[in-house]
Each structure stands twice: as structure tokens, then as C-alpha cells.
N, C-alpha and C. Protein backbone atom coordinates (compact mmCIF):
# COMPACT_ATOMS: atom_id res chain seq x y z
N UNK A 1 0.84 -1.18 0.00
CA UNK A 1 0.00 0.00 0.00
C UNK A 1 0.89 1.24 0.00
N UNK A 2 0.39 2.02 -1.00
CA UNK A 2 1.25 3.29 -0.67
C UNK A 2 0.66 4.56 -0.22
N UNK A 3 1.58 5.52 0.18
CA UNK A 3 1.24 6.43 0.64
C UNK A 3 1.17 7.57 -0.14
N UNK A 4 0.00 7.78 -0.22
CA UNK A 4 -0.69 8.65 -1.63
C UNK A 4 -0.46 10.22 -0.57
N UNK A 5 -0.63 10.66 0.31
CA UNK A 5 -0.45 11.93 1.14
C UNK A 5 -2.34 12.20 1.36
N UNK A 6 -2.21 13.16 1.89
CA UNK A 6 -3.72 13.66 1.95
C UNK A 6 -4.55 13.95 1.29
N UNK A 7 -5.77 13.67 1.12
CA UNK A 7 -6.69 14.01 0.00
C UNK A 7 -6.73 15.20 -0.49
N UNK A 8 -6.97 15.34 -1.69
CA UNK A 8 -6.83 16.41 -2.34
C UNK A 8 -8.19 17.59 -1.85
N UNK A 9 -7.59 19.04 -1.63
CA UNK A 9 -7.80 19.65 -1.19
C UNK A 9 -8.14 19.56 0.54
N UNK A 10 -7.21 18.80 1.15
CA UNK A 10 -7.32 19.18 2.56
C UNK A 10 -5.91 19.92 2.84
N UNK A 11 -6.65 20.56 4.36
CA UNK A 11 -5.46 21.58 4.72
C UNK A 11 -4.88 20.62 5.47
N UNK A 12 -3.30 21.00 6.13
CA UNK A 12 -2.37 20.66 6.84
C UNK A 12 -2.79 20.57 8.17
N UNK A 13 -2.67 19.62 8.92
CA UNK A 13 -2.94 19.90 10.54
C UNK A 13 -2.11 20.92 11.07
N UNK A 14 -2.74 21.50 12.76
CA UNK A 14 -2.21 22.34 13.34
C UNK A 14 -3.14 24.26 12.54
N UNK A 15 -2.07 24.78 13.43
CA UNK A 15 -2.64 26.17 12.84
C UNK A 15 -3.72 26.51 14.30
N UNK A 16 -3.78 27.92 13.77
CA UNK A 16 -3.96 28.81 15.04
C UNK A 16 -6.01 28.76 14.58
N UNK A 17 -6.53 28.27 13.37
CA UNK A 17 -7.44 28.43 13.07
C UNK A 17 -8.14 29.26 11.94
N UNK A 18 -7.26 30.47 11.98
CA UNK A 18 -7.53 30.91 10.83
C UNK A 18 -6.75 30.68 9.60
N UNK A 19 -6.71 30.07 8.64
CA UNK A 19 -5.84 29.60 7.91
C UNK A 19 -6.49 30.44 6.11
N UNK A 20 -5.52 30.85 5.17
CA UNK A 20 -5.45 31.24 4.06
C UNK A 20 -6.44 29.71 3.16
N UNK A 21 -7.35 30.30 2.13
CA UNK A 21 -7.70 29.51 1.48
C UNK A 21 -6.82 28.55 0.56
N UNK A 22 -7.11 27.61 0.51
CA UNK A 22 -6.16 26.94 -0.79
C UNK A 22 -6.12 27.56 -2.27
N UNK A 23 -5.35 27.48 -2.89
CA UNK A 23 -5.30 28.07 -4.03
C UNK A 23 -6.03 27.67 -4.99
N UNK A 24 -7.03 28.50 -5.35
CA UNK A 24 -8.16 28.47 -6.28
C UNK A 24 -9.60 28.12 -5.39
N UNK A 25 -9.72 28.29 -3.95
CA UNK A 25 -10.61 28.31 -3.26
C UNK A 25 -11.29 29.67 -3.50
N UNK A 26 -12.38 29.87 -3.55
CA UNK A 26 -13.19 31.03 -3.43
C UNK A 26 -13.67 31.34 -1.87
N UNK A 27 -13.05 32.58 -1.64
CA UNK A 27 -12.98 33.43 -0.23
C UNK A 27 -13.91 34.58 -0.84
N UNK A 28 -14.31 35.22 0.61
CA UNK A 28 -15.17 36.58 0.33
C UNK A 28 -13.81 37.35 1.35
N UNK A 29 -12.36 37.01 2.03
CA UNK A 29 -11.60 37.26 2.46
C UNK A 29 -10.14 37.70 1.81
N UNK A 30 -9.54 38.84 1.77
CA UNK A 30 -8.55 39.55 1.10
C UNK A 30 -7.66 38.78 2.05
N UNK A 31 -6.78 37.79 0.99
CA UNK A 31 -5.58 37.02 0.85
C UNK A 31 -4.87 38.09 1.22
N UNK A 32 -3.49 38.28 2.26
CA UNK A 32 -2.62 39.21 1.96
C UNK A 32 -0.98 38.28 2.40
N UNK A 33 -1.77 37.11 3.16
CA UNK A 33 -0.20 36.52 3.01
C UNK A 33 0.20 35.98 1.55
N UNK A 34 1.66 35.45 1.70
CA UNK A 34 1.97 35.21 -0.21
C UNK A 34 1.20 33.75 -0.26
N UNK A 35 1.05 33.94 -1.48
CA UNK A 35 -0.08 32.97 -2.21
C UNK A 35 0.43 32.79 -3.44
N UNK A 36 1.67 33.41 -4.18
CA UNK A 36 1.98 33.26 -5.66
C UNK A 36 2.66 32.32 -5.91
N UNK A 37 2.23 31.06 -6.47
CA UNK A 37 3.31 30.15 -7.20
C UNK A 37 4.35 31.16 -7.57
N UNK A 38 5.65 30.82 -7.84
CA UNK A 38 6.69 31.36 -8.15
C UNK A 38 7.06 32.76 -8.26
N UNK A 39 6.76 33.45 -6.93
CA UNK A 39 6.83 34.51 -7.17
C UNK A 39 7.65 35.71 -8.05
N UNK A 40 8.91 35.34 -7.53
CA UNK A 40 9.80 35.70 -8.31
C UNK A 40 9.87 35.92 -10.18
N UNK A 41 9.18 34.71 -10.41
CA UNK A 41 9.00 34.19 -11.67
C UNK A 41 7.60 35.72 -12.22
N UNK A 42 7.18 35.70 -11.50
CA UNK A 42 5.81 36.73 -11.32
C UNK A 42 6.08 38.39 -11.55
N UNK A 43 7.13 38.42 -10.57
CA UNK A 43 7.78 39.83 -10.56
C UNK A 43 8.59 39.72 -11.80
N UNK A 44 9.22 39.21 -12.28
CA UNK A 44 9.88 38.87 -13.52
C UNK A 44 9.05 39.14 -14.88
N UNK A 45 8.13 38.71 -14.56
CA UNK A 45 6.72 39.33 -15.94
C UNK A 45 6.06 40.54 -15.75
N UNK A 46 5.85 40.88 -14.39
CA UNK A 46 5.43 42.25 -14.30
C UNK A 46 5.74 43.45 -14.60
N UNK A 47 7.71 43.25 -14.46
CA UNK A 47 8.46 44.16 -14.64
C UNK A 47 9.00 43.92 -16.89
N UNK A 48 8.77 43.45 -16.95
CA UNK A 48 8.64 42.72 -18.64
C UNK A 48 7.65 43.76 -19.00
N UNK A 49 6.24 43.68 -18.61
CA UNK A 49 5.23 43.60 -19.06
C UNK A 49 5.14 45.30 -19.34
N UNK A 50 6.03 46.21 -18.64
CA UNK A 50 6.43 46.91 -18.39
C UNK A 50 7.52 47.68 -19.48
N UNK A 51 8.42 46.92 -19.50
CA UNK A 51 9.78 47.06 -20.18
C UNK A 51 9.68 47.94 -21.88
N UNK A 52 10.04 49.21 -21.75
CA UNK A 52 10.05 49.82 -23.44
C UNK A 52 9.17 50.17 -22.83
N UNK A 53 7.97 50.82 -22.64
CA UNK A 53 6.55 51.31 -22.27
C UNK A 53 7.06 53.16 -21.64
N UNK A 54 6.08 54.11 -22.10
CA UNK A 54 6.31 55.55 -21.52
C UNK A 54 5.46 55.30 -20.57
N UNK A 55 6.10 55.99 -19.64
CA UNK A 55 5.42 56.60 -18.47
C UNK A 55 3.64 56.37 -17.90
N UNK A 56 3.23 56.90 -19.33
CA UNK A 56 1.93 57.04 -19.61
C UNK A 56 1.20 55.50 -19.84
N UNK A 57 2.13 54.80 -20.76
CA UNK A 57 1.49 53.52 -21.50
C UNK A 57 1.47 52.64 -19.90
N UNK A 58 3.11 53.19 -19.42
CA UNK A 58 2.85 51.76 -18.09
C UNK A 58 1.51 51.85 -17.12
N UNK A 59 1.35 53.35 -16.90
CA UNK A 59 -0.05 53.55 -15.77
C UNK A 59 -1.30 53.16 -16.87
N UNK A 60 -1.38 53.19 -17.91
CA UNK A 60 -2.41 52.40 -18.86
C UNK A 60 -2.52 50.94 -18.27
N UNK A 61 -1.29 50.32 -18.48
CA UNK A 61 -1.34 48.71 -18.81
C UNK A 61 -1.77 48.30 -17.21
N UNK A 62 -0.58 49.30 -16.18
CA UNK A 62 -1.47 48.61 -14.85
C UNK A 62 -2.86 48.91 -14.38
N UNK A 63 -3.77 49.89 -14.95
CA UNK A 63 -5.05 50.59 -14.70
C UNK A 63 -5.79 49.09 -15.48
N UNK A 64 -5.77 48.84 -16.79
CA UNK A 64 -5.92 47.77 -17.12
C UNK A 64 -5.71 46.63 -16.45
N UNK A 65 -4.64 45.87 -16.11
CA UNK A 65 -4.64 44.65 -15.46
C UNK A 65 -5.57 44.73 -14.02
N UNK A 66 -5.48 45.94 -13.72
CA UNK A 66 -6.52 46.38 -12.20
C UNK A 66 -7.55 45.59 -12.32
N UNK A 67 -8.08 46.08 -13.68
CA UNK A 67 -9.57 46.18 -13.61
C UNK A 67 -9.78 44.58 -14.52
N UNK A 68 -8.47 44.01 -15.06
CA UNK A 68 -8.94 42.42 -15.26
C UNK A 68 -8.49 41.60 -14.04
N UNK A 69 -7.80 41.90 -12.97
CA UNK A 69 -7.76 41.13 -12.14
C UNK A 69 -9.00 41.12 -11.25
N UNK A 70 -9.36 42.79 -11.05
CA UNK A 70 -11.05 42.79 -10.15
C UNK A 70 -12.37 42.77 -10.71
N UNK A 71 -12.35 41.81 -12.32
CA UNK A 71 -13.47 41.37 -12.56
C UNK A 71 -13.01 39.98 -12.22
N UNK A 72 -12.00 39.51 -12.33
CA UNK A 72 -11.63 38.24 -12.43
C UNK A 72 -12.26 37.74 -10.97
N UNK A 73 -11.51 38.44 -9.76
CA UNK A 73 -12.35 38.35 -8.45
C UNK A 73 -13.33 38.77 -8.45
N UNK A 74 -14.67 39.18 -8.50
CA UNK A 74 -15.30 39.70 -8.66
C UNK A 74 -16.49 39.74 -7.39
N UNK A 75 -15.39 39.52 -6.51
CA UNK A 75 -16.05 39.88 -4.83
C UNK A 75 -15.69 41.40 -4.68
N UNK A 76 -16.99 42.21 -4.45
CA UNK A 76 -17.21 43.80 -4.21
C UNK A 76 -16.51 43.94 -2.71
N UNK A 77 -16.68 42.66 -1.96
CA UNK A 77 -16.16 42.47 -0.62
C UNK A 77 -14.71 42.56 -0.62
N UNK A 78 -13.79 41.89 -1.27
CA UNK A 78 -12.76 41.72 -1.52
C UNK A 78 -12.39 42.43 -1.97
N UNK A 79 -12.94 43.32 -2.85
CA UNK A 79 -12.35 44.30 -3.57
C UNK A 79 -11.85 45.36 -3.39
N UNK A 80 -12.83 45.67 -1.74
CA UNK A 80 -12.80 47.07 -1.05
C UNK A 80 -11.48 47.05 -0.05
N UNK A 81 -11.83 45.93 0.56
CA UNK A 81 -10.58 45.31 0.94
C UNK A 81 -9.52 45.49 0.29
N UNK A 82 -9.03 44.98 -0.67
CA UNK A 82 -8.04 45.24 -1.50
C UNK A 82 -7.40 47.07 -1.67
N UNK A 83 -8.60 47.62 -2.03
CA UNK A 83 -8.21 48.84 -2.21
C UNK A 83 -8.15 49.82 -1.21
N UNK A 84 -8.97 49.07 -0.16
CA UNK A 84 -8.01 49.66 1.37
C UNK A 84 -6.63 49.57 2.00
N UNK A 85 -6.12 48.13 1.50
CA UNK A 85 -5.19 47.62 1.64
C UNK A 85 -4.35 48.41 1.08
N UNK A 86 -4.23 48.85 -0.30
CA UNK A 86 -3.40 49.23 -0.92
C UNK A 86 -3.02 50.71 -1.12
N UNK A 87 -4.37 51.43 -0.12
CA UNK A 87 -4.09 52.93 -0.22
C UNK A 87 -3.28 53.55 1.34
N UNK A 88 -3.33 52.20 2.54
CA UNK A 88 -2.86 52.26 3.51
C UNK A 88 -1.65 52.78 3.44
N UNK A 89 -0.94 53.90 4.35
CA UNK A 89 0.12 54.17 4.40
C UNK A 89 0.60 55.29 2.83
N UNK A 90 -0.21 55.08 2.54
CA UNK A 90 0.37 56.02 0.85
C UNK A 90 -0.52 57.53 1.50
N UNK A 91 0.37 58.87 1.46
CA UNK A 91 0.05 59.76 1.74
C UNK A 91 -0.58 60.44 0.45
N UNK A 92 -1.32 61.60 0.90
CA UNK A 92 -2.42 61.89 -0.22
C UNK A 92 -1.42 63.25 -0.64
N UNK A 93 -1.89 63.80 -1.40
CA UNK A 93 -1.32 64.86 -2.98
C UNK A 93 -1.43 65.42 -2.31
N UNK A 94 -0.02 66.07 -1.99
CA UNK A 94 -0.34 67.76 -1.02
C UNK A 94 -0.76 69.06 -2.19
N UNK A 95 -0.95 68.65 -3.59
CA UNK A 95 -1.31 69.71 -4.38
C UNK A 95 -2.83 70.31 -4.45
């Protein structure tokens, strides 16, 4: 008999209880620990995706990916979240 490991999609024993969804689980909860397969590999395309682009085109392409990653989630819950998350600590236009 062999040892096949745990059924697919169970979590790991232990843990304090609150634990991050598995990857490709649907949460109404803003993920903020890392969750990226290969991250590195990730930042590596982002900064690509980027590469040759003015000023202008790059705040295009990321305004774009914004708005295909937050249909992609398409929790309003998560979303707000997210964009709380991400305005935290960023000081506002003293102009």
C-alpha cells in the first residue's frame, strides 16, 4: 500500500485556526499573506510587461490589469478590501 499523502484539497494539521484559502478556493476574504506560485518568476513578468513602455502607457497597462484582475475576483467584498489595503500608508497629494 502506498502512501498517496492527503486528500486532495485538505489543509495541513495544526494552525492557530484561521488559515489562508487553498489556491483556487473562493474566499469573500482579502488574501494578503503570499499565495503566488513562483513569485519571483511573477515579478519577472510584471516588470517585462512593463519594459520599453512611456510613463503614460505603463499607468495604462497597470489601470488595465486592475480592472482584469477585479473582474476576475469579482467579490465587491474583496475588492474594497483590496483597495483599502493598498491605499494604507500612501500619503495623499499635497497639491
Amino acid at each position: 500500500m502506498s502512501a498517496a499523502g492527503p486528500p486532495q484539497g485538505a489543509r495541513p494539521p495544526g494552525g492557530s485556526g484561521a488559515q489562508a484559502p487553498l489556491r483556487g478556493e473562493h474566499t469573500s476574504t482579502l488574501v494578503t499573506t503570499p499565495n503566488i506560485v513562483a513569485p519571483d518568476d511573477f515579478y519577472e513578468a510584471l516588470i517585462d510587461l512593463h519594459r520599453g513602455l512611456s510613463e503614460a502607457q505603463s499607468a495604462l497597462v497597470n489601470a488595465k490589469l486592475v480592472l482584469l484582475l477585479a473582474n476576475h475576483i469579482g467579490d465587491a467584498q474583496v475588492l474594497r478590501a483590496a483597495m483599502s489595503a493598498a491605499r494604507e500608508e500612501v500619503g495623499s497629494d499635497p497639491t
